[in-house]
N, C-alpha and C. Protein backbone atom coordinates (compact mmCIF):
# COMPACT_ATOMS: atom_id res chain seq x y z
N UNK A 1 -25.37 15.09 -93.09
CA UNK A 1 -25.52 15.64 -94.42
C UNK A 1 -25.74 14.47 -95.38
N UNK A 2 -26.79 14.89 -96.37
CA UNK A 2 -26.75 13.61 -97.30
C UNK A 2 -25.74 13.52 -98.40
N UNK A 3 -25.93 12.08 -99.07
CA UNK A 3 -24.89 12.28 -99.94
C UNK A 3 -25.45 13.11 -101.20
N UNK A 4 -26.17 13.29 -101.34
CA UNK A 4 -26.62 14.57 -102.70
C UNK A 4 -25.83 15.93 -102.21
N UNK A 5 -26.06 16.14 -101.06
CA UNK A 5 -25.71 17.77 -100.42
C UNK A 5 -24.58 17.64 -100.13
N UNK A 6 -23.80 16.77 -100.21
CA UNK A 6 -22.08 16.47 -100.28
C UNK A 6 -21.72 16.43 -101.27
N UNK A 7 -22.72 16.04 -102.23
CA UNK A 7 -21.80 15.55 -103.74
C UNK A 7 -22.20 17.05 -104.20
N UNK A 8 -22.79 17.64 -103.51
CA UNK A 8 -23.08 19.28 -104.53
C UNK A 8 -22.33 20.31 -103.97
N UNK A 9 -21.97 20.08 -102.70
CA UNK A 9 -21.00 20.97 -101.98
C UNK A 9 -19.73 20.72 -102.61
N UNK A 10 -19.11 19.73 -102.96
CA UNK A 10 -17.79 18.81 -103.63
C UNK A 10 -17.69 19.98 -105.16
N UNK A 11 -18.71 19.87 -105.88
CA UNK A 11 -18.46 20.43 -107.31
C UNK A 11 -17.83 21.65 -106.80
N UNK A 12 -16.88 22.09 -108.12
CA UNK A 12 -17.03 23.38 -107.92
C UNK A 12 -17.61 24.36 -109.08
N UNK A 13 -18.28 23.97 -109.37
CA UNK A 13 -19.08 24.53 -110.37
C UNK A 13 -18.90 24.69 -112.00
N UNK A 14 -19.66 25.56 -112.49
CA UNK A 14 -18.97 25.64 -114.06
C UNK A 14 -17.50 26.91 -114.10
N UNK A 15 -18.00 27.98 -113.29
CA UNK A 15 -16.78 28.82 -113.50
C UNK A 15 -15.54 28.44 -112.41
N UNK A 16 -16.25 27.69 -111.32
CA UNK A 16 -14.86 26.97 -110.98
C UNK A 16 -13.99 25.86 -111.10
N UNK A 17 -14.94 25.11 -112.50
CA UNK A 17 -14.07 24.22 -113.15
C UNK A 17 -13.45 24.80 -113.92
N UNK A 18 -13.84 26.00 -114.74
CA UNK A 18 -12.76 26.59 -115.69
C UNK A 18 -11.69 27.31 -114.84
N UNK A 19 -12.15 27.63 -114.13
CA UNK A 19 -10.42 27.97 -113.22
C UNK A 19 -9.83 27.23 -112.94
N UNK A 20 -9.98 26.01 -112.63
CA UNK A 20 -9.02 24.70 -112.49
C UNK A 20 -8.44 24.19 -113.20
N UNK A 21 -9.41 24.59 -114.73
CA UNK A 21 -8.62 24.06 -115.97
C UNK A 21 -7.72 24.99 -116.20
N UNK A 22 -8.05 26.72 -116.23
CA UNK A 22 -6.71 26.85 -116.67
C UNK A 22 -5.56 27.04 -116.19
N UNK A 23 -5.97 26.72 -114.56
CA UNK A 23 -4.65 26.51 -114.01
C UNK A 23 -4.04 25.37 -113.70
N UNK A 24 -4.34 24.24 -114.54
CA UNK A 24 -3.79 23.33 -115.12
C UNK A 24 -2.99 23.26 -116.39
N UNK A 25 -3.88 24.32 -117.37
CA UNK A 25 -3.03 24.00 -118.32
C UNK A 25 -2.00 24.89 -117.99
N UNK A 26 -2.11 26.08 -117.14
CA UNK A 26 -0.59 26.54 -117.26
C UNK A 26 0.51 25.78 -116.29
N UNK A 27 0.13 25.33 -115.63
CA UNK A 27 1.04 23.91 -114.40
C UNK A 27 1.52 23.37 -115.77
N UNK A 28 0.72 23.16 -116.89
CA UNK A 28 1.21 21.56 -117.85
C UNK A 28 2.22 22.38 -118.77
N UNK A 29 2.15 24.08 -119.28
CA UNK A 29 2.45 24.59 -119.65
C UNK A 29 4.31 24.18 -119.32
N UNK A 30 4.36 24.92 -118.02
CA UNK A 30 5.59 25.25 -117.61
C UNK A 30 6.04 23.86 -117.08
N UNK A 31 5.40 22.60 -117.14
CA UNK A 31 6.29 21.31 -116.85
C UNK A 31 7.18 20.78 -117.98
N UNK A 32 8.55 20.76 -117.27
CA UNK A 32 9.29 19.73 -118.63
C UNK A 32 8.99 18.34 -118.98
N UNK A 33 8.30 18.03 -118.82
CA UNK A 33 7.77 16.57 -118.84
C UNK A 33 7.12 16.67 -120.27
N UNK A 34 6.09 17.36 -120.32
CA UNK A 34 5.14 17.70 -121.48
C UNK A 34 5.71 18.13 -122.62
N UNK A 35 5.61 17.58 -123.78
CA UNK A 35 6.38 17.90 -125.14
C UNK A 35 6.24 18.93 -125.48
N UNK A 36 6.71 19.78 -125.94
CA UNK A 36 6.93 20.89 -126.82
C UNK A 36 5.68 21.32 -127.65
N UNK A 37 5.65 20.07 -128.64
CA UNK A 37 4.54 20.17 -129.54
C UNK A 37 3.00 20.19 -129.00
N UNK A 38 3.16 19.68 -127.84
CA UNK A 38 1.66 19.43 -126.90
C UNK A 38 1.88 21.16 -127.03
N UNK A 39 2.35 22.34 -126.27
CA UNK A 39 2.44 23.49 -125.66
C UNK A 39 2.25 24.08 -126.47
N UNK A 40 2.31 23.53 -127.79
CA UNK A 40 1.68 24.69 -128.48
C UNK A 40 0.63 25.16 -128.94
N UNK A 41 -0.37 24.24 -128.71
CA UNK A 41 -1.74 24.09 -128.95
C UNK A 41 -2.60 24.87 -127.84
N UNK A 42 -2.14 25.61 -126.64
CA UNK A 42 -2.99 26.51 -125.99
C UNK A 42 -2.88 27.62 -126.82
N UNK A 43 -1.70 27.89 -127.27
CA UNK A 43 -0.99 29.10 -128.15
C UNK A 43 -1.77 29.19 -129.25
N UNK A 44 -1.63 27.84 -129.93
CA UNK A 44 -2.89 28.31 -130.91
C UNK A 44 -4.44 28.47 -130.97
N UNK A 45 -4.77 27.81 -129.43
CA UNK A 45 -6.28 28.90 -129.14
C UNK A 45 -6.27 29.71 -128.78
N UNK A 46 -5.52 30.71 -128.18
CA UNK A 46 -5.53 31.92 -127.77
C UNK A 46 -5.02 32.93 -129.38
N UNK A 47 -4.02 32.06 -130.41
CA UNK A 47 -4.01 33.03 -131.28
C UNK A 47 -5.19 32.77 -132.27
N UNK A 48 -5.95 32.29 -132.30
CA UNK A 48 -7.33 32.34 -132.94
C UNK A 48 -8.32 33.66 -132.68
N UNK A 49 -8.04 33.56 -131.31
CA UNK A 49 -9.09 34.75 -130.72
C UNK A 49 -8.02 36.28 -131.42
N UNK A 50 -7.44 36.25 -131.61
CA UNK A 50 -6.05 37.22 -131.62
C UNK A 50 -5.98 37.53 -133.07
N UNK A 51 -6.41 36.39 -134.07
CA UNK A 51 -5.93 37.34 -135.55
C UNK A 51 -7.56 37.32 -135.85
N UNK A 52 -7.99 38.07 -137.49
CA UNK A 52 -8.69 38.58 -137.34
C UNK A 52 -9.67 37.84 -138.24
N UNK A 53 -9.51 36.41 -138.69
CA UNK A 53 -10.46 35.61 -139.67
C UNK A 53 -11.20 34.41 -138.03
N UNK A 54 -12.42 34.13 -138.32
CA UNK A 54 -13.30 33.88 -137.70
C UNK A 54 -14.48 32.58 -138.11
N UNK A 55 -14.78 31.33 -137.90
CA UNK A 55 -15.79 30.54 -138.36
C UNK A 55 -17.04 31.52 -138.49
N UNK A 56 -17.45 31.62 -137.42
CA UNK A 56 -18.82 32.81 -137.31
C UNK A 56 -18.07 33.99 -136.73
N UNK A 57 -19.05 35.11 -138.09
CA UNK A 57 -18.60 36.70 -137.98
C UNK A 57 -18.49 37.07 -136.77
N UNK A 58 -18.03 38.01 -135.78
CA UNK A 58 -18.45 38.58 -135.04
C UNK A 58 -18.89 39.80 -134.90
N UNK A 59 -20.26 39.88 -135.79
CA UNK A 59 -20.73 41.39 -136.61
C UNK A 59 -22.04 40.65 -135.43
N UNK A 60 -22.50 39.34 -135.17
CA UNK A 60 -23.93 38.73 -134.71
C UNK A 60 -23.38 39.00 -133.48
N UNK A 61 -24.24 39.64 -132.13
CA UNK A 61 -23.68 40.06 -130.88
C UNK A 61 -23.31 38.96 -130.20
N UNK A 62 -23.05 38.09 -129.32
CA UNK A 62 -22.69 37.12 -128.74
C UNK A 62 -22.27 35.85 -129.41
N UNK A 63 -23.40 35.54 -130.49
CA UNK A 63 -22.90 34.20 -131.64
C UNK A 63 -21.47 34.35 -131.97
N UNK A 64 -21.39 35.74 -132.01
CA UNK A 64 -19.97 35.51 -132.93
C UNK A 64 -18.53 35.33 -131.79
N UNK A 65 -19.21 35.59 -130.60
CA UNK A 65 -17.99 35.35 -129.46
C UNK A 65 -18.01 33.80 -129.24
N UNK A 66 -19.30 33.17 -129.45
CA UNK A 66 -19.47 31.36 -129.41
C UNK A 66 -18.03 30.52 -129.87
N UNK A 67 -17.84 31.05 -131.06
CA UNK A 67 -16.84 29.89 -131.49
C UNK A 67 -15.64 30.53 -131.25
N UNK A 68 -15.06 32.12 -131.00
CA UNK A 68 -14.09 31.83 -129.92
C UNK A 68 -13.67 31.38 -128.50
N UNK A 69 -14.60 31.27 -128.24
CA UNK A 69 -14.69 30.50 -126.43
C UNK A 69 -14.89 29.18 -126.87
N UNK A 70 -15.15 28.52 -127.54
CA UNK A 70 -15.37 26.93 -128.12
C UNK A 70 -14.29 26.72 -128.10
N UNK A 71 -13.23 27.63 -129.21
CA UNK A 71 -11.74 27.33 -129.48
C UNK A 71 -10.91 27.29 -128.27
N UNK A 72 -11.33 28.39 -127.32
CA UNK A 72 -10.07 27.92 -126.59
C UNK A 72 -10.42 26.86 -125.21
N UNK A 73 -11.61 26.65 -125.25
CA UNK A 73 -12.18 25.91 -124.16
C UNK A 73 -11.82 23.96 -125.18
N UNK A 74 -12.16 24.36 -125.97
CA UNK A 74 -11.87 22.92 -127.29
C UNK A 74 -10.09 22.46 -126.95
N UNK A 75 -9.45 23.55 -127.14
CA UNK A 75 -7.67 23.64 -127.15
C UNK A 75 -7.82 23.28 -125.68
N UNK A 76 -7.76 23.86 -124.79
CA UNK A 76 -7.33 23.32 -123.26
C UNK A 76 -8.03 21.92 -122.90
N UNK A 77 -8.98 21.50 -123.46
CA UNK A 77 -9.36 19.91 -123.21
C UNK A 77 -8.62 18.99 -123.65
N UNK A 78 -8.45 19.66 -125.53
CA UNK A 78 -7.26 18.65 -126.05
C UNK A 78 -6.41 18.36 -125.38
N UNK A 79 -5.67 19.88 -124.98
CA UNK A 79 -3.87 19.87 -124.51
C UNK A 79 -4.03 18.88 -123.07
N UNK A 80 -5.25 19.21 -122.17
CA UNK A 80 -4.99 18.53 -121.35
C UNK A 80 -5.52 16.68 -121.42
N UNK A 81 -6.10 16.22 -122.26
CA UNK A 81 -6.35 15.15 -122.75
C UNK A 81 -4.76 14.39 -123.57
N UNK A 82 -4.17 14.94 -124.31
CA UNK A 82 -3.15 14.48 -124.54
C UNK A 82 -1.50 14.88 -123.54
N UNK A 83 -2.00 15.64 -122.72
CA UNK A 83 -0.69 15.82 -122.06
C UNK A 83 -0.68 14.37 -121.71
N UNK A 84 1.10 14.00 -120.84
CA UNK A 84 1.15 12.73 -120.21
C UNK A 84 0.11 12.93 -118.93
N UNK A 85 -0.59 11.59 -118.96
CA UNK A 85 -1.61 11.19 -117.75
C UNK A 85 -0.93 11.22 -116.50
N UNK A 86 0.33 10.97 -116.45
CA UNK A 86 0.98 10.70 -115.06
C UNK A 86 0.95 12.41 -114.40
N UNK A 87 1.38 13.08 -115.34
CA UNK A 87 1.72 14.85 -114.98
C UNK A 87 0.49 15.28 -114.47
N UNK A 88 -0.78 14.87 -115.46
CA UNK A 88 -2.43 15.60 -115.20
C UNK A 88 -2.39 15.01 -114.42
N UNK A 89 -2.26 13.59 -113.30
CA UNK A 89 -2.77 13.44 -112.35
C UNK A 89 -2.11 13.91 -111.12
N UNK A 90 -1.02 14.16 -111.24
CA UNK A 90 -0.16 14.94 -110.51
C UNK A 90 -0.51 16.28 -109.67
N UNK A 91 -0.71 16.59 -110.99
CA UNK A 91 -1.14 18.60 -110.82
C UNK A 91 -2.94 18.33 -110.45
N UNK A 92 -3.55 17.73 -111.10
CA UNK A 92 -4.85 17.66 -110.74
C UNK A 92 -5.09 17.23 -108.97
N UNK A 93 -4.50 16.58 -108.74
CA UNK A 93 -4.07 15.51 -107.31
C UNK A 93 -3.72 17.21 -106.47
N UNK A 94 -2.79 18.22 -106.57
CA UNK A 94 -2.09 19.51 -105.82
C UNK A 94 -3.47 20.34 -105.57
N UNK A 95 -4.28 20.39 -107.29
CA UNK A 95 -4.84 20.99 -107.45
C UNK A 95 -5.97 21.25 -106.70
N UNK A 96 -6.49 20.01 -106.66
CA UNK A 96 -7.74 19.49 -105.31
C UNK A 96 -7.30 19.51 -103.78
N UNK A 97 -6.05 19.36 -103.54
CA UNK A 97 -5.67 19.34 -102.57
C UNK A 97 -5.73 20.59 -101.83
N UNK A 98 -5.30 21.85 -103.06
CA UNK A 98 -5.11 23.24 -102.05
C UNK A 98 -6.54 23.62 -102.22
N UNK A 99 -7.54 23.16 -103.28
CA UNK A 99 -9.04 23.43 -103.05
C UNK A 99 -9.42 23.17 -101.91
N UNK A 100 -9.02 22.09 -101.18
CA UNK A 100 -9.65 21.31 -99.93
C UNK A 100 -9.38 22.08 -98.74
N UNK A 101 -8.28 22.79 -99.06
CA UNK A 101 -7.42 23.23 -98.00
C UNK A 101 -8.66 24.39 -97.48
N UNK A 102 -9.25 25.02 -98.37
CA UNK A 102 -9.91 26.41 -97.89
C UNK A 102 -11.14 26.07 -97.35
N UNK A 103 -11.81 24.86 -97.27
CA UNK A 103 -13.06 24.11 -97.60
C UNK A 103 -13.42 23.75 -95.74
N UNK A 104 -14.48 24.67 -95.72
CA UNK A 104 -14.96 24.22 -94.22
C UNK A 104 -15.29 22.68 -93.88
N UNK A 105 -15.93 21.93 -94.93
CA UNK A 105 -16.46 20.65 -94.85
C UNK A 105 -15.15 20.15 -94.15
N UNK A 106 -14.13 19.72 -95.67
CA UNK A 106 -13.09 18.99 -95.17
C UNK A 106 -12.31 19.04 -94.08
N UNK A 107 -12.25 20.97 -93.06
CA UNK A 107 -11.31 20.96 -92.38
C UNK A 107 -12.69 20.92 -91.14
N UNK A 108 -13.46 20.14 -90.93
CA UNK A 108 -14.25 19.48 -89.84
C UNK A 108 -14.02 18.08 -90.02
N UNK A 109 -13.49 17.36 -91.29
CA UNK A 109 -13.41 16.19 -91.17
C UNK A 109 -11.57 15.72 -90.61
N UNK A 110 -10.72 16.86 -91.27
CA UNK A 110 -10.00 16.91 -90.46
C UNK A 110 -9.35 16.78 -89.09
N UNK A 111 -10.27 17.75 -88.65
CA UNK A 111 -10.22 17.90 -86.86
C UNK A 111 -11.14 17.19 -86.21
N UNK A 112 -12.07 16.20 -87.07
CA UNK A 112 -12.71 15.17 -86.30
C UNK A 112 -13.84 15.75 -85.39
N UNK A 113 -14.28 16.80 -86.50
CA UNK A 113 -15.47 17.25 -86.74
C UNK A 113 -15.62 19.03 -85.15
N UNK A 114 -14.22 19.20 -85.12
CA UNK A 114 -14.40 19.88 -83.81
C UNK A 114 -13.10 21.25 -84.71
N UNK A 115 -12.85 22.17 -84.48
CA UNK A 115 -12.18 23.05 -85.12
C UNK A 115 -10.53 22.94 -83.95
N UNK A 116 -10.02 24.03 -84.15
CA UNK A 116 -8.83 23.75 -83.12
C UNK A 116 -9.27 25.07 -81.84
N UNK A 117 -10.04 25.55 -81.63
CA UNK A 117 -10.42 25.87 -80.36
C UNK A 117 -11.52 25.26 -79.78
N UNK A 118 -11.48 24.27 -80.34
CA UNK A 118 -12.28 23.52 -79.47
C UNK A 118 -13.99 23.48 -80.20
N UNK A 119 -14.05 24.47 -81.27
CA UNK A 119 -15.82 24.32 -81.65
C UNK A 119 -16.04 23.54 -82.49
N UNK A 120 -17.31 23.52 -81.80
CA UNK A 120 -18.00 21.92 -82.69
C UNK A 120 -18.70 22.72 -84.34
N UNK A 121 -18.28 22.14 -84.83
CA UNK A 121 -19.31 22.05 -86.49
C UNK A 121 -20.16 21.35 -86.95
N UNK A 122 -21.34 22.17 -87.29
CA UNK A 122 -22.36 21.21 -87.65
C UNK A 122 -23.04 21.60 -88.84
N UNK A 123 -22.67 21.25 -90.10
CA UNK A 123 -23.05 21.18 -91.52
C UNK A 123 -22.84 22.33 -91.87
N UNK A 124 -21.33 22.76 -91.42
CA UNK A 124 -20.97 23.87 -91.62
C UNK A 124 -21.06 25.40 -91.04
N UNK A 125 -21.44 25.09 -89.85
CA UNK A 125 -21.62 26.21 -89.13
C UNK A 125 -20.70 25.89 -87.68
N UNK A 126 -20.15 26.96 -87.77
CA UNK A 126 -19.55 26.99 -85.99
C UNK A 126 -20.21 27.39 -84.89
N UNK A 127 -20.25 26.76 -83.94
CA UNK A 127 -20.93 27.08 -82.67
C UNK A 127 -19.57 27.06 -81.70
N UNK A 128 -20.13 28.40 -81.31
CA UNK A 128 -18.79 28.93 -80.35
C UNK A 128 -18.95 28.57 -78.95
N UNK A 129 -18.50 27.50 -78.12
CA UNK A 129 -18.91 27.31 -77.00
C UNK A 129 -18.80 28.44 -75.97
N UNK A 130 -17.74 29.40 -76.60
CA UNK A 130 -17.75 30.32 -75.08
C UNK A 130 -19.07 30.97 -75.35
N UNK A 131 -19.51 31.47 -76.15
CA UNK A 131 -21.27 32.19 -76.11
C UNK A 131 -22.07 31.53 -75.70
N UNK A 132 -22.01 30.13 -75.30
CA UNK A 132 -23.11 29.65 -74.73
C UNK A 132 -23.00 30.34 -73.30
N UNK A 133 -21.79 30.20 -72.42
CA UNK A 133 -22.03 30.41 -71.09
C UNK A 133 -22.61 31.49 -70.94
N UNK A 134 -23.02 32.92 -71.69
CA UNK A 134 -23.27 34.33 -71.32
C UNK A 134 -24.99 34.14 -70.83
């Protein structure tokens, strides 16, 4: 496999970076490590979307949903930009880890490129040796 088609298999995309983020910020949420005052700043992008004054109306069909998804996508970068670095690398470090866990690539590099009954993988595909003998 090349390294382009590794480094694109690796991403996990745009909607699966936002799932990572926000299950980071709620990991950073519920850690005591993280100040108080940091935690409250997801709170206040989510209560933006929640009361009823707005930068852009939302009378314009989609424009006006723009700058609430800005806000809270803006708030979870902050919170996680100023949380402590040691915690984000922590949870980010678990985070990738149980990603990896489900990930055919990695669990061939694991088993040293062979699965645990014995089949070989090759760029992601299993070849079942007992179907060869038929």
């Amino acid at each position: 496999m090349s390294k382009k088609s590794s480094l694109i298999s690796k991403s996990p995309g745009f909607f699966g970076e936002l799932w990572q983020q926000a299950k980071l910020v709620f990991q950073l949420i519920l850690d005591p490590k993280v100040p108080i005052y940091l935690k409250a700043l997801p709170f206040a992008a989510i209560a933006y979307l929640i009361f009823p004054f707005d930068f852009l109306p939302d009378v314009i069909p989609g424009l006006g949903q723009l700058d609430d998804i800005t806000v809270l996508l803006l708030g979870a970068k902050v919170f996680i930009e100023l949380a402590p670095q040691d915690v984000v690398a922590q949870y980010m470090d678990r985070l990738r880890s149980s990603d990896d866990a489900g990930d055919l690539d990695s669990a061939a590099v694991k088993d040293g490129g062979e699965t645990q009954d014995g089949d070989d993988i090759i760029e992601g595909i299993i070849i079942d040796d007992d179907g060869l003998d038929e």
